[in-house]
PDB file of N, CA and C in Angstrom:
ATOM      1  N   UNK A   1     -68.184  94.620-105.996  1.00  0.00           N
ATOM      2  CA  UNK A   1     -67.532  93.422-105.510  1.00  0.00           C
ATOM      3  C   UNK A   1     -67.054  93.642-104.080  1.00  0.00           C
ATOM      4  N   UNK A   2     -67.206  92.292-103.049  1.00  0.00           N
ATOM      5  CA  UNK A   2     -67.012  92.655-101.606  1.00  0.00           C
ATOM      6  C   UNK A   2     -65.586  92.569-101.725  1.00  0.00           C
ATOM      7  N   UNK A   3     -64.936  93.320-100.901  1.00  0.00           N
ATOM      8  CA  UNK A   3     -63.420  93.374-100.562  1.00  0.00           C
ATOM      9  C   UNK A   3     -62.886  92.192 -98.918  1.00  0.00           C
ATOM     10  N   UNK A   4     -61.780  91.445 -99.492  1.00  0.00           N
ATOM     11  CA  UNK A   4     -61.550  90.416 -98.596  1.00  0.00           C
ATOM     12  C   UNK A   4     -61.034  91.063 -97.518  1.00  0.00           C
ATOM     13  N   UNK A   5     -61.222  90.124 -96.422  1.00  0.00           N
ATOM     14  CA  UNK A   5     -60.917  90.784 -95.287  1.00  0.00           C
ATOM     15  C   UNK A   5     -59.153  90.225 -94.811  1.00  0.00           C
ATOM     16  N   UNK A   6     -58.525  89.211 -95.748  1.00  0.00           N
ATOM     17  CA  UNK A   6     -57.724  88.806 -96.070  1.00  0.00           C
ATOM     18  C   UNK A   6     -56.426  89.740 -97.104  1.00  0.00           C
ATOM     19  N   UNK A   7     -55.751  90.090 -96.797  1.00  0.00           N
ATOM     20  CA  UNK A   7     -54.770  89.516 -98.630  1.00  0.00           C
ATOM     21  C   UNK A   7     -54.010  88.017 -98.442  1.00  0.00           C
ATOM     22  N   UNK A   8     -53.879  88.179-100.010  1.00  0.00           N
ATOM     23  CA  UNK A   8     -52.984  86.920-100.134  1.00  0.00           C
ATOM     24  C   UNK A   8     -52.156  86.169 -99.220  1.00  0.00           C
ATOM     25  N   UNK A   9     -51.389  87.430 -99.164  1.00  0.00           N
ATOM     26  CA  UNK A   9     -50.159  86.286 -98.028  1.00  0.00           C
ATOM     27  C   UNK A   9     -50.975  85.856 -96.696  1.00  0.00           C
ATOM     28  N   UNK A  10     -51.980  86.550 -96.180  1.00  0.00           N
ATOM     29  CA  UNK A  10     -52.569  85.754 -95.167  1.00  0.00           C
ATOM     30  C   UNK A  10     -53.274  84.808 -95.425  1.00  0.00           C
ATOM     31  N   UNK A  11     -53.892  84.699 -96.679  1.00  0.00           N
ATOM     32  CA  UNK A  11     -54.875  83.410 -97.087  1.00  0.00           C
ATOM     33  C   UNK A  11     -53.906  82.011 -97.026  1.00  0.00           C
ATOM     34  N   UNK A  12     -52.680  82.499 -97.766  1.00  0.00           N
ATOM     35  CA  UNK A  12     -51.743  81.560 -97.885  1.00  0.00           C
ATOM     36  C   UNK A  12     -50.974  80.866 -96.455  1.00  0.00           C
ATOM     37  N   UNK A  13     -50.691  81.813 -95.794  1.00  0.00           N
ATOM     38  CA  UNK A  13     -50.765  81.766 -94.469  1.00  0.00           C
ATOM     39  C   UNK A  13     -51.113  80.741 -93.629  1.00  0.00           C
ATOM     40  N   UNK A  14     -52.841  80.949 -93.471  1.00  0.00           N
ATOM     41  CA  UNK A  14     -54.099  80.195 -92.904  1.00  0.00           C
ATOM     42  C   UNK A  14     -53.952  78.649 -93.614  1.00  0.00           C
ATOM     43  N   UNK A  15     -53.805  79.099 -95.243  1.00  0.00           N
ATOM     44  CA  UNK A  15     -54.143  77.953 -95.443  1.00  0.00           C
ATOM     45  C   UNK A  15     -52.351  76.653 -95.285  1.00  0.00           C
ATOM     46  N   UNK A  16     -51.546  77.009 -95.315  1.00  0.00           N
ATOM     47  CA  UNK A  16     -50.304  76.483 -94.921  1.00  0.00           C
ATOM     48  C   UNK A  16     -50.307  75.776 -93.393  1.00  0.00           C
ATOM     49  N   UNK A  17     -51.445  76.888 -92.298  1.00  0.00           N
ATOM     50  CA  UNK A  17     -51.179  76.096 -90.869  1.00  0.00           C
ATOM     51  C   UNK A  17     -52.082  75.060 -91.303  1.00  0.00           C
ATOM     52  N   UNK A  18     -53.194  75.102 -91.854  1.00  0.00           N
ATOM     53  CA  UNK A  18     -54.036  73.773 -91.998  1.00  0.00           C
ATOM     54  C   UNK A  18     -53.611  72.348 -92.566  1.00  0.00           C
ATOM     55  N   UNK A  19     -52.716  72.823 -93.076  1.00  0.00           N
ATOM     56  CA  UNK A  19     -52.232  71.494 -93.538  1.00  0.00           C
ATOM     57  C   UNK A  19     -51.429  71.085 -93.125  1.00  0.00           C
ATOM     58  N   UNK A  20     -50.769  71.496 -92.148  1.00  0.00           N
ATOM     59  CA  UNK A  20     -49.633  70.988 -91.071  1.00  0.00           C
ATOM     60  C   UNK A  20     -51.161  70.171 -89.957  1.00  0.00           C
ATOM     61  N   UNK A  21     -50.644  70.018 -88.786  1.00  0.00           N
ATOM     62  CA  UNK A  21     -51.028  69.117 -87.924  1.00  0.00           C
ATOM     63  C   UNK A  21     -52.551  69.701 -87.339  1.00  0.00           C
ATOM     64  N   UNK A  22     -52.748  70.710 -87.827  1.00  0.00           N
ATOM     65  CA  UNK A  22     -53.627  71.635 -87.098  1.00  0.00           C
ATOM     66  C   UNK A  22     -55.156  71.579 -87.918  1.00  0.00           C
ATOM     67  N   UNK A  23     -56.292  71.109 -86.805  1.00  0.00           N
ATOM     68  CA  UNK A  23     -57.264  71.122 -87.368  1.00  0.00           C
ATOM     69  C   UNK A  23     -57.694  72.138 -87.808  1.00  0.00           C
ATOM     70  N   UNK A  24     -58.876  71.557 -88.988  1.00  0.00           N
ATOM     71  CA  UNK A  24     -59.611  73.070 -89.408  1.00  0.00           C
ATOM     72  C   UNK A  24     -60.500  73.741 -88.644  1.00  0.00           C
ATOM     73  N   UNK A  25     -61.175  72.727 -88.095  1.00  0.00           N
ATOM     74  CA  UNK A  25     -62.212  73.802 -86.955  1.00  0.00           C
ATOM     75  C   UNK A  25     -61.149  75.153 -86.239  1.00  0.00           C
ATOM     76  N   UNK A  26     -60.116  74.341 -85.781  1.00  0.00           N
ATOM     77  CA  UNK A  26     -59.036  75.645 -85.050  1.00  0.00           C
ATOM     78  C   UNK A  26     -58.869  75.992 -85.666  1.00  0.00           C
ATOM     79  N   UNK A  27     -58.128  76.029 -86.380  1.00  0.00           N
ATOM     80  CA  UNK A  27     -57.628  77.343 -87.529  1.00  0.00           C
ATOM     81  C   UNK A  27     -58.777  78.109 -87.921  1.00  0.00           C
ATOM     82  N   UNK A  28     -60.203  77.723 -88.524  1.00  0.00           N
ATOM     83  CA  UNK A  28     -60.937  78.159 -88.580  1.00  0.00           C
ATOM     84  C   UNK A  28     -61.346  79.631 -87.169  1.00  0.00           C
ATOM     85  N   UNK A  29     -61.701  78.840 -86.264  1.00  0.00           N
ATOM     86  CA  UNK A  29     -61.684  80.058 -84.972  1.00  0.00           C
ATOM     87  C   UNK A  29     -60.728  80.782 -84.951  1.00  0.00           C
ATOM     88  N   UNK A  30     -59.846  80.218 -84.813  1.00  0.00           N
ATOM     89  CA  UNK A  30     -58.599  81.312 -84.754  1.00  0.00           C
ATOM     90  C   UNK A  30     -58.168  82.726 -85.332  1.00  0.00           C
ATOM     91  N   UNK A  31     -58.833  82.865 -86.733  1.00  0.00           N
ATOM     92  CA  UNK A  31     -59.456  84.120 -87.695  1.00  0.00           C
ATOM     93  C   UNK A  31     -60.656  84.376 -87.753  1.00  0.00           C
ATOM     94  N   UNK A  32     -61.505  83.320 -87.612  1.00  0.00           N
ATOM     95  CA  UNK A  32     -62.491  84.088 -87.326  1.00  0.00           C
ATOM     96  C   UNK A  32     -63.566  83.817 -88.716  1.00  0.00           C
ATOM     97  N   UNK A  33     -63.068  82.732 -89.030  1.00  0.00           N
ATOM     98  CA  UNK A  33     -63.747  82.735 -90.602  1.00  0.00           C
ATOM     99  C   UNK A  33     -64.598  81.095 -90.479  1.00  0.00           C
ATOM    100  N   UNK A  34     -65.057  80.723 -91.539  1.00  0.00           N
ATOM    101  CA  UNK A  34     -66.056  79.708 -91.127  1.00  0.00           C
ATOM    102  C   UNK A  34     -65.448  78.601 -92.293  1.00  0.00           C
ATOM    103  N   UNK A  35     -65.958  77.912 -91.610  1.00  0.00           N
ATOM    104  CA  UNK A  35     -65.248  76.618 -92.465  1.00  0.00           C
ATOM    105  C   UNK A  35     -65.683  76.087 -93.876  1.00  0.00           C
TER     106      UNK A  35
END
């Protein structure tokens, strides 16, 4: 099994700025991960 390049609290993190005002494409770039 692949190992995340994440833990939790950062997934939670990422996914908390997205749902504030901030698009996903940005947030997306911003880590580096794909949408």
């Amino acid at each position: 099994m692949k190992r995340s390049r994440f833990n939790e609290e950062q997934i939670i993190a990422i996914l908390k700025k997205q749902e504030s005002d901030i698009s996903k494409a940005v947030v997306c770039r911003e880590h580096g991960i794909s949408s």
